[in-house]
C-alpha atoms as a PDB file:
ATOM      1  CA  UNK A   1      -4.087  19.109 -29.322  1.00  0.00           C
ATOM      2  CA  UNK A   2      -3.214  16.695 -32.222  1.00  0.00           C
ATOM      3  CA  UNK A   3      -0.132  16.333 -33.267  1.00  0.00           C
ATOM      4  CA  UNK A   4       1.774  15.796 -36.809  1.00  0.00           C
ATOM      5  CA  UNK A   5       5.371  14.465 -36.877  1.00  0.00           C
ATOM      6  CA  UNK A   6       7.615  15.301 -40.341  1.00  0.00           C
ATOM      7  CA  UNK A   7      10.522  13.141 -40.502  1.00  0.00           C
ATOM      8  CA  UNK A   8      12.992  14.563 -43.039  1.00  0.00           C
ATOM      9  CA  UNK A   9      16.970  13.944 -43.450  1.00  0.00           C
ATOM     10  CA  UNK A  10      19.169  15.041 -45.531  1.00  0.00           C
ATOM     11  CA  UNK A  11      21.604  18.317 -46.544  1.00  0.00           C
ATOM     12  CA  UNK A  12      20.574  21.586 -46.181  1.00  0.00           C
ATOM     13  CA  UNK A  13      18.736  22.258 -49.221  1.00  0.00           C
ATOM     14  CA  UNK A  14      16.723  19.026 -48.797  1.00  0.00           C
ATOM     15  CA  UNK A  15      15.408  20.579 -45.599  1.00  0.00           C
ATOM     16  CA  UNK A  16      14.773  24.090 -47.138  1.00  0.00           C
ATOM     17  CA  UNK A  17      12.903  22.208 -50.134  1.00  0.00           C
ATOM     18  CA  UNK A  18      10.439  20.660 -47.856  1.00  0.00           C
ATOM     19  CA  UNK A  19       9.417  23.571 -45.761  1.00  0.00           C
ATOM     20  CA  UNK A  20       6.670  24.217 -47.577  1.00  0.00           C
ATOM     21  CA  UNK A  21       5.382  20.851 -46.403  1.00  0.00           C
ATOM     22  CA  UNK A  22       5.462  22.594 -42.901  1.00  0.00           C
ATOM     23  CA  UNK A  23       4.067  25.511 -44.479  1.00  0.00           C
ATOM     24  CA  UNK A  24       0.876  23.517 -45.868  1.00  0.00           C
ATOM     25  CA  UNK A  25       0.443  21.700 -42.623  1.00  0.00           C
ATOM     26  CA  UNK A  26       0.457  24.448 -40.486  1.00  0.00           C
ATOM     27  CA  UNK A  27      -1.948  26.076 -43.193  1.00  0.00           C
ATOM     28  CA  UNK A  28      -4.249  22.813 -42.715  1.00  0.00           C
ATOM     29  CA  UNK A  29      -4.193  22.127 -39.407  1.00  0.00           C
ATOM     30  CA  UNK A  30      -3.515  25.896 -37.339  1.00  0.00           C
ATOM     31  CA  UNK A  31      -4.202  23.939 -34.474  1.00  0.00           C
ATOM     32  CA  UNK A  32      -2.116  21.024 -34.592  1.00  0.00           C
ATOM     33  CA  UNK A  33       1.374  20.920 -32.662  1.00  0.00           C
ATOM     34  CA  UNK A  34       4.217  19.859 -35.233  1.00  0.00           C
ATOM     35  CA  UNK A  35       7.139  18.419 -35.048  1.00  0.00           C
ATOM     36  CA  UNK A  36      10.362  17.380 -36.757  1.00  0.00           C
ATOM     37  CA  UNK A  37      12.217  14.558 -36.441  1.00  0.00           C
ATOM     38  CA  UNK A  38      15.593  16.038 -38.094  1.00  0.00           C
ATOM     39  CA  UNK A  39      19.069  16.737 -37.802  1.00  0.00           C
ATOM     40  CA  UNK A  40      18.783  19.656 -35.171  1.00  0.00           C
ATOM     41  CA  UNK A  41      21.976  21.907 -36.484  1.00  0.00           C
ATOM     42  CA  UNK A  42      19.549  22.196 -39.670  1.00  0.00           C
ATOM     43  CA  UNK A  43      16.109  21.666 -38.718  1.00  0.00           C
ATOM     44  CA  UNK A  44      16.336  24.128 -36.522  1.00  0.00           C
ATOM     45  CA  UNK A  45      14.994  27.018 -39.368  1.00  0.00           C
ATOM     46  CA  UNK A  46      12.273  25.389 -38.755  1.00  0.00           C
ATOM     47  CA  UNK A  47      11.902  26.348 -34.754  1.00  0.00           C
ATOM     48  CA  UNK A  48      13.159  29.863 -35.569  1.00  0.00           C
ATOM     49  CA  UNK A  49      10.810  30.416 -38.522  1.00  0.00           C
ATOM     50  CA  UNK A  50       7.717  29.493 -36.719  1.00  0.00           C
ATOM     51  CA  UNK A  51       6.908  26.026 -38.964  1.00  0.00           C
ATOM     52  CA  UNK A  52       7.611  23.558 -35.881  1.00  0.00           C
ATOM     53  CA  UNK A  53       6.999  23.563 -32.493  1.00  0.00           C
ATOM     54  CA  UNK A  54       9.269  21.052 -31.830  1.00  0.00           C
ATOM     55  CA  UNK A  55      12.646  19.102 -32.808  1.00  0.00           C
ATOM     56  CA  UNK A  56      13.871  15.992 -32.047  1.00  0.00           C
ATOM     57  CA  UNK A  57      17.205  14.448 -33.304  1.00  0.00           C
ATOM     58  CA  UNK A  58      16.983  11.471 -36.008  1.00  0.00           C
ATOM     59  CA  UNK A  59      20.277  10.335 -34.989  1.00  0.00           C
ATOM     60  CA  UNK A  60      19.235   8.739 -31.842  1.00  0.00           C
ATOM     61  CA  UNK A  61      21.283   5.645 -31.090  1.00  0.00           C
ATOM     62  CA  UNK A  62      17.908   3.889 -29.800  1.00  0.00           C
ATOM     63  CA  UNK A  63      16.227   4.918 -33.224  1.00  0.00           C
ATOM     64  CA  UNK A  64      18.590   2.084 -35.652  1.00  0.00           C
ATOM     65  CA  UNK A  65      16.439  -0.489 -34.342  1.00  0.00           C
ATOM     66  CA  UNK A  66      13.825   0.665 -36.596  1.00  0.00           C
ATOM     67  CA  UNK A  67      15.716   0.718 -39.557  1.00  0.00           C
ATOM     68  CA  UNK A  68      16.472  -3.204 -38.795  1.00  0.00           C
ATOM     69  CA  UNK A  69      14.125  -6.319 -39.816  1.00  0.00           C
ATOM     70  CA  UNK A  70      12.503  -7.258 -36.664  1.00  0.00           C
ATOM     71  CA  UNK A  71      14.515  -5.873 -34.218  1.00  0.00           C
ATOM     72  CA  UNK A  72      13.475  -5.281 -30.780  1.00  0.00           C
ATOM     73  CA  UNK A  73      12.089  -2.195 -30.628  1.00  0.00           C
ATOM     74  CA  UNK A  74      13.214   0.746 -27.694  1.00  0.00           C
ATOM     75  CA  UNK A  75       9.637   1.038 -25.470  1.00  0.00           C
ATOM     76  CA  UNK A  76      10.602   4.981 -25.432  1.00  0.00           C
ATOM     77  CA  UNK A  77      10.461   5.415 -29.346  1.00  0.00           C
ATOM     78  CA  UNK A  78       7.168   3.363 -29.609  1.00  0.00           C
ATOM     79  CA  UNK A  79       5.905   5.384 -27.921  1.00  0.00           C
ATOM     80  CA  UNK A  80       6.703   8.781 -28.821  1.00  0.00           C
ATOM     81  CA  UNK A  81       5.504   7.409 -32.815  1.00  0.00           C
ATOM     82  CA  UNK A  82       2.776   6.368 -30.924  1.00  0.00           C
ATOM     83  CA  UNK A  83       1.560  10.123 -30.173  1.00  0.00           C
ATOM     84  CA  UNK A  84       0.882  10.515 -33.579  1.00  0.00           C
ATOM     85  CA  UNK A  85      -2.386  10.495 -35.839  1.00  0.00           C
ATOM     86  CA  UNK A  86      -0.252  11.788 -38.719  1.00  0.00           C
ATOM     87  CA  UNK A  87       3.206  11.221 -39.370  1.00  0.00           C
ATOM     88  CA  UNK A  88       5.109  11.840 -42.902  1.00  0.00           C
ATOM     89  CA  UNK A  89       8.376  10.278 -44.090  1.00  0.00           C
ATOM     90  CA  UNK A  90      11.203  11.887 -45.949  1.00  0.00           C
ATOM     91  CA  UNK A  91      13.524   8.905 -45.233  1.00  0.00           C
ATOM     92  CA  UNK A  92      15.047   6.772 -47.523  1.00  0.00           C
ATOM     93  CA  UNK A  93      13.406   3.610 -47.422  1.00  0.00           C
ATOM     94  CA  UNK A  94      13.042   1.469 -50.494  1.00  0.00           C
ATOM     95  CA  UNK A  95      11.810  -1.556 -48.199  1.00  0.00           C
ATOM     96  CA  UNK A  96       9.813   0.255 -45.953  1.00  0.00           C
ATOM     97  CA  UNK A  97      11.527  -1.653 -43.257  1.00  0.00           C
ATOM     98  CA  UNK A  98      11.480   1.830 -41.105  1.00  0.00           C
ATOM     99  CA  UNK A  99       8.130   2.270 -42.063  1.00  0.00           C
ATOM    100  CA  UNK A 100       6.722  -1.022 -40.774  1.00  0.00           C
ATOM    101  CA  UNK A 101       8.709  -0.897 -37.664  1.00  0.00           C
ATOM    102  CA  UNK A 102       6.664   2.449 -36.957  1.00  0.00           C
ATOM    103  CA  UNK A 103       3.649   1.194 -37.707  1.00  0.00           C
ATOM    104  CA  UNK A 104       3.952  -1.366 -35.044  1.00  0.00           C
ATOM    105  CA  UNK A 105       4.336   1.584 -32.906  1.00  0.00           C
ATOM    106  CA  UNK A 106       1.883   3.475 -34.162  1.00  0.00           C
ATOM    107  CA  UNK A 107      -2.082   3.320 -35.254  1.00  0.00           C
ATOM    108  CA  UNK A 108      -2.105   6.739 -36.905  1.00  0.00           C
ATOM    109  CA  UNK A 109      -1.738   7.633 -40.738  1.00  0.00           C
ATOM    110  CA  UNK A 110       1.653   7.111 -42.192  1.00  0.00           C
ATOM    111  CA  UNK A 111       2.528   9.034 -45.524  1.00  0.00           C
ATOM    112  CA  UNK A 112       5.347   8.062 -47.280  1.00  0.00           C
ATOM    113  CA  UNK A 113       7.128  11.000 -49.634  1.00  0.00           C
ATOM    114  CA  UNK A 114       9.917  10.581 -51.682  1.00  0.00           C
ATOM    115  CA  UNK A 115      13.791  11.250 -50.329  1.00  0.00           C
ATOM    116  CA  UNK A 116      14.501  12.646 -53.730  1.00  0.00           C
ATOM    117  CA  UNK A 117      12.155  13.944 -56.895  1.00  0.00           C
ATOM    118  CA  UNK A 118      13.054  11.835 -60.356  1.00  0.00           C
ATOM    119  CA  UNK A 119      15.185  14.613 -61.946  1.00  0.00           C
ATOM    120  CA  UNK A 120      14.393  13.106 -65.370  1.00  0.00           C
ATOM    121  CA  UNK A 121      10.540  14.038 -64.796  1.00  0.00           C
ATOM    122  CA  UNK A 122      11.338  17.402 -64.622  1.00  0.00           C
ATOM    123  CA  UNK A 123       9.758  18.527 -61.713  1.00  0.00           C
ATOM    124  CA  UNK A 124      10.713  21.211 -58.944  1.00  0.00           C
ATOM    125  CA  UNK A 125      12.035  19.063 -55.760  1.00  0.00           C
ATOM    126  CA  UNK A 126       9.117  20.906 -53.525  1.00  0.00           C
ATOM    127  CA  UNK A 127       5.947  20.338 -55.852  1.00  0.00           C
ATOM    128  CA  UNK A 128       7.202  16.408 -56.026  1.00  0.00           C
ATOM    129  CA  UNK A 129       7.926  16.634 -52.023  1.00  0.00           C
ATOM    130  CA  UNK A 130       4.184  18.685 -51.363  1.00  0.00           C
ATOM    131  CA  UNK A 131       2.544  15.405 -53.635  1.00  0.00           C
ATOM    132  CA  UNK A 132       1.718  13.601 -50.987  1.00  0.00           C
ATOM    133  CA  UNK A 133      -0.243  16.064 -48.711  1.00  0.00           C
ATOM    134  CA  UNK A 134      -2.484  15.549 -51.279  1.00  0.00           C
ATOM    135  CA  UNK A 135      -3.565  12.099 -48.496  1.00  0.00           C
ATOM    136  CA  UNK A 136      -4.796  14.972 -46.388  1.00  0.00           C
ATOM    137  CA  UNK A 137      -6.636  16.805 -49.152  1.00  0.00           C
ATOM    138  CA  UNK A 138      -3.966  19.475 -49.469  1.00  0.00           C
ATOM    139  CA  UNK A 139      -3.754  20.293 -53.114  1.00  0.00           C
ATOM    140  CA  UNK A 140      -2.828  24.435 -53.480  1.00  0.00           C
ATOM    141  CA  UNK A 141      -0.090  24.728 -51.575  1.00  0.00           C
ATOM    142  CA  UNK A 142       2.300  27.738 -51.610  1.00  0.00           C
ATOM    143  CA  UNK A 143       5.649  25.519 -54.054  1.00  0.00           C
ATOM    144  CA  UNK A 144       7.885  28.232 -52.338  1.00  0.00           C
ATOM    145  CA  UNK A 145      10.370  27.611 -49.595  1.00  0.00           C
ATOM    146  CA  UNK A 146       9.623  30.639 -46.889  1.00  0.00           C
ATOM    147  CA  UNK A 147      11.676  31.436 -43.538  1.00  0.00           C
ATOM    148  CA  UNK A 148      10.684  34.747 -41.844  1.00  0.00           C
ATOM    149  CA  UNK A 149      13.711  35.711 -38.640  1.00  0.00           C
ATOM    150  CA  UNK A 150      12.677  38.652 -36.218  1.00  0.00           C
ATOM    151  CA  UNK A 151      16.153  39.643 -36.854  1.00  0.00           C
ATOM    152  CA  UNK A 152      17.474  42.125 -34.173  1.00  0.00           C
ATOM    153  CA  UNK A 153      19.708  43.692 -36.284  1.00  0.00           C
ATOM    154  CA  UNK A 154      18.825  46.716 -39.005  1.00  0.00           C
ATOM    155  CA  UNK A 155      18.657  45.910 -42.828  1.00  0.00           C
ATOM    156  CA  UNK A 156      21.848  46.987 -44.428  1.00  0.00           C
ATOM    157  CA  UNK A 157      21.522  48.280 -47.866  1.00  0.00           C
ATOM    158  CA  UNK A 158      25.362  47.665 -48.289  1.00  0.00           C
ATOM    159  CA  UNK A 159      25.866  44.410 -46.765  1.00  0.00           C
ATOM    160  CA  UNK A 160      26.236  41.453 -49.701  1.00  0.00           C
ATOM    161  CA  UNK A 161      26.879  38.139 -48.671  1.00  0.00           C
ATOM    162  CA  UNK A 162      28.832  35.959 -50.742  1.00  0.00           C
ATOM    163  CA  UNK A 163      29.422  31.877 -50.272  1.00  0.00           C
ATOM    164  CA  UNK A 164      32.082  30.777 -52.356  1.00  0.00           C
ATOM    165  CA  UNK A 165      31.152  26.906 -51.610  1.00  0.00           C
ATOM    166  CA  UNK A 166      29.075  24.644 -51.929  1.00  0.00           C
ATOM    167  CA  UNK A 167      28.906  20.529 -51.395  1.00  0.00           C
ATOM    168  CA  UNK A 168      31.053  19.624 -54.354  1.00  0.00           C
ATOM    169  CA  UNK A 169      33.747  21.516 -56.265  1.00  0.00           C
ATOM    170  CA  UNK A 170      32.632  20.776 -59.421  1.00  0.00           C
ATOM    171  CA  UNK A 171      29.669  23.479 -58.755  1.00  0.00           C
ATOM    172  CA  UNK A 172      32.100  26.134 -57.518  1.00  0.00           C
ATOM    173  CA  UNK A 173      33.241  28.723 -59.802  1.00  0.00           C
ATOM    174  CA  UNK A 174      37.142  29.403 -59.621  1.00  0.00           C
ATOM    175  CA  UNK A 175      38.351  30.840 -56.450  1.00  0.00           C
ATOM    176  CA  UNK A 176      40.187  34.003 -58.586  1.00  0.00           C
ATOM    177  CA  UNK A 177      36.679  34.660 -59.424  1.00  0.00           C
ATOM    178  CA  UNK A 178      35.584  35.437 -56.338  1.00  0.00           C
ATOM    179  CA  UNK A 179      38.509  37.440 -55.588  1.00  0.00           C
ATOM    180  CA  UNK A 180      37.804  39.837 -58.796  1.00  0.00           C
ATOM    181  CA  UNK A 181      34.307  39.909 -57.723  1.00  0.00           C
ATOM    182  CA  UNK A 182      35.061  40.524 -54.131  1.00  0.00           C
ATOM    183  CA  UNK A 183      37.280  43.571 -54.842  1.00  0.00           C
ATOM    184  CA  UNK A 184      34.904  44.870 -57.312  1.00  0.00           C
ATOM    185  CA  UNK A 185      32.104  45.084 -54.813  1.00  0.00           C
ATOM    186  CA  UNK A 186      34.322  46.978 -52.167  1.00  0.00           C
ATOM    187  CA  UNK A 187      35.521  48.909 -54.757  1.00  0.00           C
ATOM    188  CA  UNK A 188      32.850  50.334 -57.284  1.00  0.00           C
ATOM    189  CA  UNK A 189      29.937  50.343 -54.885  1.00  0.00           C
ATOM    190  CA  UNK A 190      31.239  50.655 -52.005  1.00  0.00           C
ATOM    191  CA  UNK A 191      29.570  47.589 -50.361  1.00  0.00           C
ATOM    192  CA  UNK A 192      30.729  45.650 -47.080  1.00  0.00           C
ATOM    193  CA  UNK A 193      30.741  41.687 -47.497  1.00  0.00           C
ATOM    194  CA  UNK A 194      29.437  38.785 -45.439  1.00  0.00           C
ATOM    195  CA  UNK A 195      31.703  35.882 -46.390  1.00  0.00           C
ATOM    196  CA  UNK A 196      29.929  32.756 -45.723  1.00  0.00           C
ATOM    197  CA  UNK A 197      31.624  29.119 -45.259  1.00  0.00           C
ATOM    198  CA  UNK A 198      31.227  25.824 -43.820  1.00  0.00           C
ATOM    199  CA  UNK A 199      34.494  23.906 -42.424  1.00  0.00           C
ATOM    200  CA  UNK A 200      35.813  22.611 -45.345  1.00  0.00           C
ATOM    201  CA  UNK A 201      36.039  26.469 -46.939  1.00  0.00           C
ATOM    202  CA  UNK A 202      37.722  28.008 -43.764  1.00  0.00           C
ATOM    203  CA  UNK A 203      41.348  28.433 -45.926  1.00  0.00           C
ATOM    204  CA  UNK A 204      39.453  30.015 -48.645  1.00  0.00           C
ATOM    205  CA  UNK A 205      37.139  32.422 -46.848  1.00  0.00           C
ATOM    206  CA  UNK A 206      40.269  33.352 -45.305  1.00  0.00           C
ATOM    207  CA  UNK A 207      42.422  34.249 -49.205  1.00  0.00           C
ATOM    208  CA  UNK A 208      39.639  35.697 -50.174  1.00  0.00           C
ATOM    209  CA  UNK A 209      39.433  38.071 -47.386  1.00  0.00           C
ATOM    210  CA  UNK A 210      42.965  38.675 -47.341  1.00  0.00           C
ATOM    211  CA  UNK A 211      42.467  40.008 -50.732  1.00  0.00           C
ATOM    212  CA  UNK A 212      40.833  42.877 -49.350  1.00  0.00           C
ATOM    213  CA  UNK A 213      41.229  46.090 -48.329  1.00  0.00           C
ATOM    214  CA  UNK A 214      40.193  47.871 -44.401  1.00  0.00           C
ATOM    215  CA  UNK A 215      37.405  46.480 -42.919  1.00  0.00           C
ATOM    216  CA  UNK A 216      35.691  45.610 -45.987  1.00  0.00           C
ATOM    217  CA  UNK A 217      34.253  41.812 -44.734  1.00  0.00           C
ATOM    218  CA  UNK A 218      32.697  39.869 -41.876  1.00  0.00           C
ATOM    219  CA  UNK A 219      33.767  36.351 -41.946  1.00  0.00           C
ATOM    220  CA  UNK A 220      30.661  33.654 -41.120  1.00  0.00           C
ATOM    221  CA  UNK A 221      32.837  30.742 -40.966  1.00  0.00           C
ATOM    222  CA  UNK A 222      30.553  27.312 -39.508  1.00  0.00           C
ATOM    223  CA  UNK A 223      27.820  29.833 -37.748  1.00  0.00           C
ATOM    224  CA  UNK A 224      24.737  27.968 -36.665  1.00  0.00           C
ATOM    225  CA  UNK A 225      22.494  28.002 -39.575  1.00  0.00           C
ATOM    226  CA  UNK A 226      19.545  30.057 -37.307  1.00  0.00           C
ATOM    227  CA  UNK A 227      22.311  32.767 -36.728  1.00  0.00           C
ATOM    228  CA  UNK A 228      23.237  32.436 -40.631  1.00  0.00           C
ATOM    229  CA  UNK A 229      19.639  32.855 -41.192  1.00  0.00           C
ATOM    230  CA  UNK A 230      19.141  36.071 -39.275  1.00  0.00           C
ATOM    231  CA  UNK A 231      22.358  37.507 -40.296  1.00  0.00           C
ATOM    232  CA  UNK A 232      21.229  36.931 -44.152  1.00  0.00           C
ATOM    233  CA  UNK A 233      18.179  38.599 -43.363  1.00  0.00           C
ATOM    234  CA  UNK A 234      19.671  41.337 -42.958  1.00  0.00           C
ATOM    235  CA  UNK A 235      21.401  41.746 -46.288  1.00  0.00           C
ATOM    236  CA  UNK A 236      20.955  43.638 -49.546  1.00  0.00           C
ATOM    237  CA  UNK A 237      21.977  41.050 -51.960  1.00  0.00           C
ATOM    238  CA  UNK A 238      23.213  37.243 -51.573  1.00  0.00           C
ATOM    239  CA  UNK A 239      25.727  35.654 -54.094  1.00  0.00           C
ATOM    240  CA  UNK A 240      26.242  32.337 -54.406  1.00  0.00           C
ATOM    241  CA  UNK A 241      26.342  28.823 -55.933  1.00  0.00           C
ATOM    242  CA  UNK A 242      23.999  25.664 -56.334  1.00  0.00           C
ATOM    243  CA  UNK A 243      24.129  24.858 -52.538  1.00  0.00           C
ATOM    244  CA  UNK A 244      22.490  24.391 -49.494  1.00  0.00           C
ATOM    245  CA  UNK A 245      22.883  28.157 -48.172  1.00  0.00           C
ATOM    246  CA  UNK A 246      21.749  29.518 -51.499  1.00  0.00           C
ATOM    247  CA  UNK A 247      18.469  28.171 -51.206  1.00  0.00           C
ATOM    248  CA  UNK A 248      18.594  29.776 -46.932  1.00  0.00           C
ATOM    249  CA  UNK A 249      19.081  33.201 -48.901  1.00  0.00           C
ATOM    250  CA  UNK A 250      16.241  32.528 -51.466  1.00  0.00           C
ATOM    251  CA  UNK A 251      13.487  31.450 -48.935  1.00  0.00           C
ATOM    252  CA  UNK A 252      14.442  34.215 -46.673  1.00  0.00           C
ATOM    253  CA  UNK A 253      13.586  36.494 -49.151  1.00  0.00           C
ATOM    254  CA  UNK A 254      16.460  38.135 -49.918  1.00  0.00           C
ATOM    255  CA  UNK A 255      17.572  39.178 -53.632  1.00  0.00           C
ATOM    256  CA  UNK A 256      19.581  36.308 -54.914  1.00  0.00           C
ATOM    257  CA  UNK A 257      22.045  35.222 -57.463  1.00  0.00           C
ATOM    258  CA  UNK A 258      22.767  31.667 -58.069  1.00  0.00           C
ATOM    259  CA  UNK A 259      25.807  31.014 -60.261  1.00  0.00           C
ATOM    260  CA  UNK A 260      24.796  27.409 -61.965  1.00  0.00           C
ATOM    261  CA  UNK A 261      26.484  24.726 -63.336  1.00  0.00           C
ATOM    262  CA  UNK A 262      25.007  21.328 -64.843  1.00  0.00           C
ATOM    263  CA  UNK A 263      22.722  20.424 -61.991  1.00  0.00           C
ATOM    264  CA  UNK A 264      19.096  20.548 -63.296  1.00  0.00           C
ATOM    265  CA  UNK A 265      17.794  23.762 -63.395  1.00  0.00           C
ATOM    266  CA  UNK A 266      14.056  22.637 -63.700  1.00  0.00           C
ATOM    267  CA  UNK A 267      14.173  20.765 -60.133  1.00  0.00           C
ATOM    268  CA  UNK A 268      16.597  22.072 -57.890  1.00  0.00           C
ATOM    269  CA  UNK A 269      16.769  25.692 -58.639  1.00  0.00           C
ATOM    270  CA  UNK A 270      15.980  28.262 -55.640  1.00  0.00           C
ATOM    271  CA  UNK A 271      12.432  29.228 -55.650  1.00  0.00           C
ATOM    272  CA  UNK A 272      11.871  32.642 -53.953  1.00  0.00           C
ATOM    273  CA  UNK A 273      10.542  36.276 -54.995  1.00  0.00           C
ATOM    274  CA  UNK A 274      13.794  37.530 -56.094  1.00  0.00           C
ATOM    275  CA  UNK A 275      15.735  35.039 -57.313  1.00  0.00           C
ATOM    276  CA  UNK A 276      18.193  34.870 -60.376  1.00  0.00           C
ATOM    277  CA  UNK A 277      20.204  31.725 -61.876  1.00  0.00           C
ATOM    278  CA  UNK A 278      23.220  33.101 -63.744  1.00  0.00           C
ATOM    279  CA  UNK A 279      25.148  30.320 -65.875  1.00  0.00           C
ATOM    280  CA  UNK A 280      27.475  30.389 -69.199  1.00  0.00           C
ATOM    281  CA  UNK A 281      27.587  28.562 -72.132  1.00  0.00           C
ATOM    282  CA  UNK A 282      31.003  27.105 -71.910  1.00  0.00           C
ATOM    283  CA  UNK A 283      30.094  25.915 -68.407  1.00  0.00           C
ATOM    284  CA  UNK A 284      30.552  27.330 -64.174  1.00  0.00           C
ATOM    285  CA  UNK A 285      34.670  28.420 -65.178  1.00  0.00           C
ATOM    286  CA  UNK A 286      33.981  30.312 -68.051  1.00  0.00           C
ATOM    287  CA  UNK A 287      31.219  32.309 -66.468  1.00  0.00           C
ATOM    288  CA  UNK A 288      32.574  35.993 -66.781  1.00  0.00           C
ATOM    289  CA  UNK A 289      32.666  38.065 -63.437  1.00  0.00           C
ATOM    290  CA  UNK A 290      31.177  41.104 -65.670  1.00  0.00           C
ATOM    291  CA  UNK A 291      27.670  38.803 -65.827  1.00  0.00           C
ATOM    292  CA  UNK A 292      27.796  38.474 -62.260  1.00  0.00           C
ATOM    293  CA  UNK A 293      28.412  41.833 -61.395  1.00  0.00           C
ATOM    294  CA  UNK A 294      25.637  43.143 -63.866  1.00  0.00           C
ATOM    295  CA  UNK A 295      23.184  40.643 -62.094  1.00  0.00           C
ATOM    296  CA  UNK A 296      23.911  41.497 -58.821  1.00  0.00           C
ATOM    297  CA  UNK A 297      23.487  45.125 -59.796  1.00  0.00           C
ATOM    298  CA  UNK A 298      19.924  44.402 -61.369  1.00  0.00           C
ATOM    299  CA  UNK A 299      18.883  42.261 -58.739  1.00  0.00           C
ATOM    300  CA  UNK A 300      19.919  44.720 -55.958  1.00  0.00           C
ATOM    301  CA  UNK A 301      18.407  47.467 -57.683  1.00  0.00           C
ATOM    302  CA  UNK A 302      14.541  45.654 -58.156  1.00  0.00           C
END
């Protein structure tokens, strides 16, 4: 069986932005076996979703020496690249010292893509990351990120999930915000809330839920992001800002409101069937709850 090797770092959204590369190669090649060469607590979508067979971690102590000028290579790694007629390359490498050091390894076809798209182009992040497919005479594939979860839990009409973080403050609207939207959720329309957070957000998931009333909110404080995933799946509506997780919530399919700031609309926004990017004028503070409410209520609603 051949076998195709994607080699992608990165956040979280980097990760969900290239999954249509899976998507395409999988598409392209239904027989091939493929793999990831990742970070496993986020690549592992990809195993859940059905886009990879198989994962293997990219920080490997053995695998520095190929980021080195002729370093002695570990026998193991050679030849694992080795196994590959096709391997494509996310990483970082303006030298292409990594990519030299695997093609002494290996005698297959090595695509380089880009680590990031050129924001001032204007492009969306997964058409500039699907580009180079176009090597293996890919040249219509599907721009949008997709994840489907055999979730074993029932769809809940009620359940919204809200994130309150994201990577950087400056893209976070104000805490109070949340609050005010929070309690007008559990309030008006009766809804129960999945607050979502990494470890740097556990003190605010937790003043935001203490602003509640009853048993109004499940807490998803640093869940795997395959148990994230399935939870989401499960919701009616997902809230949330320029991040990581919003882009989970798009390409699971779920209705989804993006609260924006400056970040480049044109190339990083979420791309999925039901997605909506709500922003203000005056900038992410001055964005009214009222908006957010309304769009959650017209997004939720079809």
């Amino acid at each position: 069986m051949p076998k195709i090797l994607l080699i992608r770092g990165g956040a979280i959204g980097d990760f969900i932005l290239t999954l249509p590369v899976l998507a395409a190669l999988r598409r392209q090649f239904p027989a091939a076996r493929l793999e990831v060469l990742g970070y496993p607590h986020i690549a592992q979508v990809a195993l859940a979703g059905g886009l990879a067979d198989e994962l293997r971690s990219i920080d490997a102590r053995p695998l520095a020496g190929f980021f080195a000028r002729d370093p002695a290579l570990d026998p193991g790694l050679q030849k694992y690249f080795a196994e590959f007629p096709i391997i494509i390359s996310y990483l970082y490498d303006p030298d292409r010292i990594f990519q030299n050091n695997v093609q002494r390894s290996c005698k297959g076809q090595f695509i380089a893509g880009p680590h990031r798209p050129e924001e001032v182009q204007g492009r969306h992040a997964t058409e500039v990351f699907l580009e180079p497919l176009q090597r293996l005479a890919i040249f219509d594939a599907d721009p949008v990120p997709r994840l489907s979860f055999a979730t074993r839990s029932k769809p809940d009409g009620k359940l919204i999930a809200l994130h309150p973080g994201s990577g950087s403050e400056q893209k976070n609207w104000p805490l109070q915000n949340w609050i005010e939207l929070a309690q007008a959720l559990t309030r008006k329309s009766n809804a129960s809330l999945l607050l979502i957070g990494g470890e740097a957000e556990g003190n605010k998931l937790q003043t935001l839920a203490g602003k509640l009333t009853g048993d109004a909110c499940e807490i998803a404080l640093q869940w795997p992001l395959e148990k994230l995933a399935e939870r989401l799946a499960c919701c009616a509506v997902f809230v949330g800002h320029d991040s990581g997780i919003t882009h989970l919530a798009a390409a699971i399919g779920i209705p989804t409101v993006a609260l924006w700031g400056a970040t480049a609309e044109s190339v990083w926004r979420p791309r999925g069937e039901s997605v909506r990017i709500v922003r203000s004028p005056g900038g992410l503070s001055r964005l009214p709850v009222v908006d957010v409410l309304q769009a959650i209520q017209q997004i939720g609603t079809g």
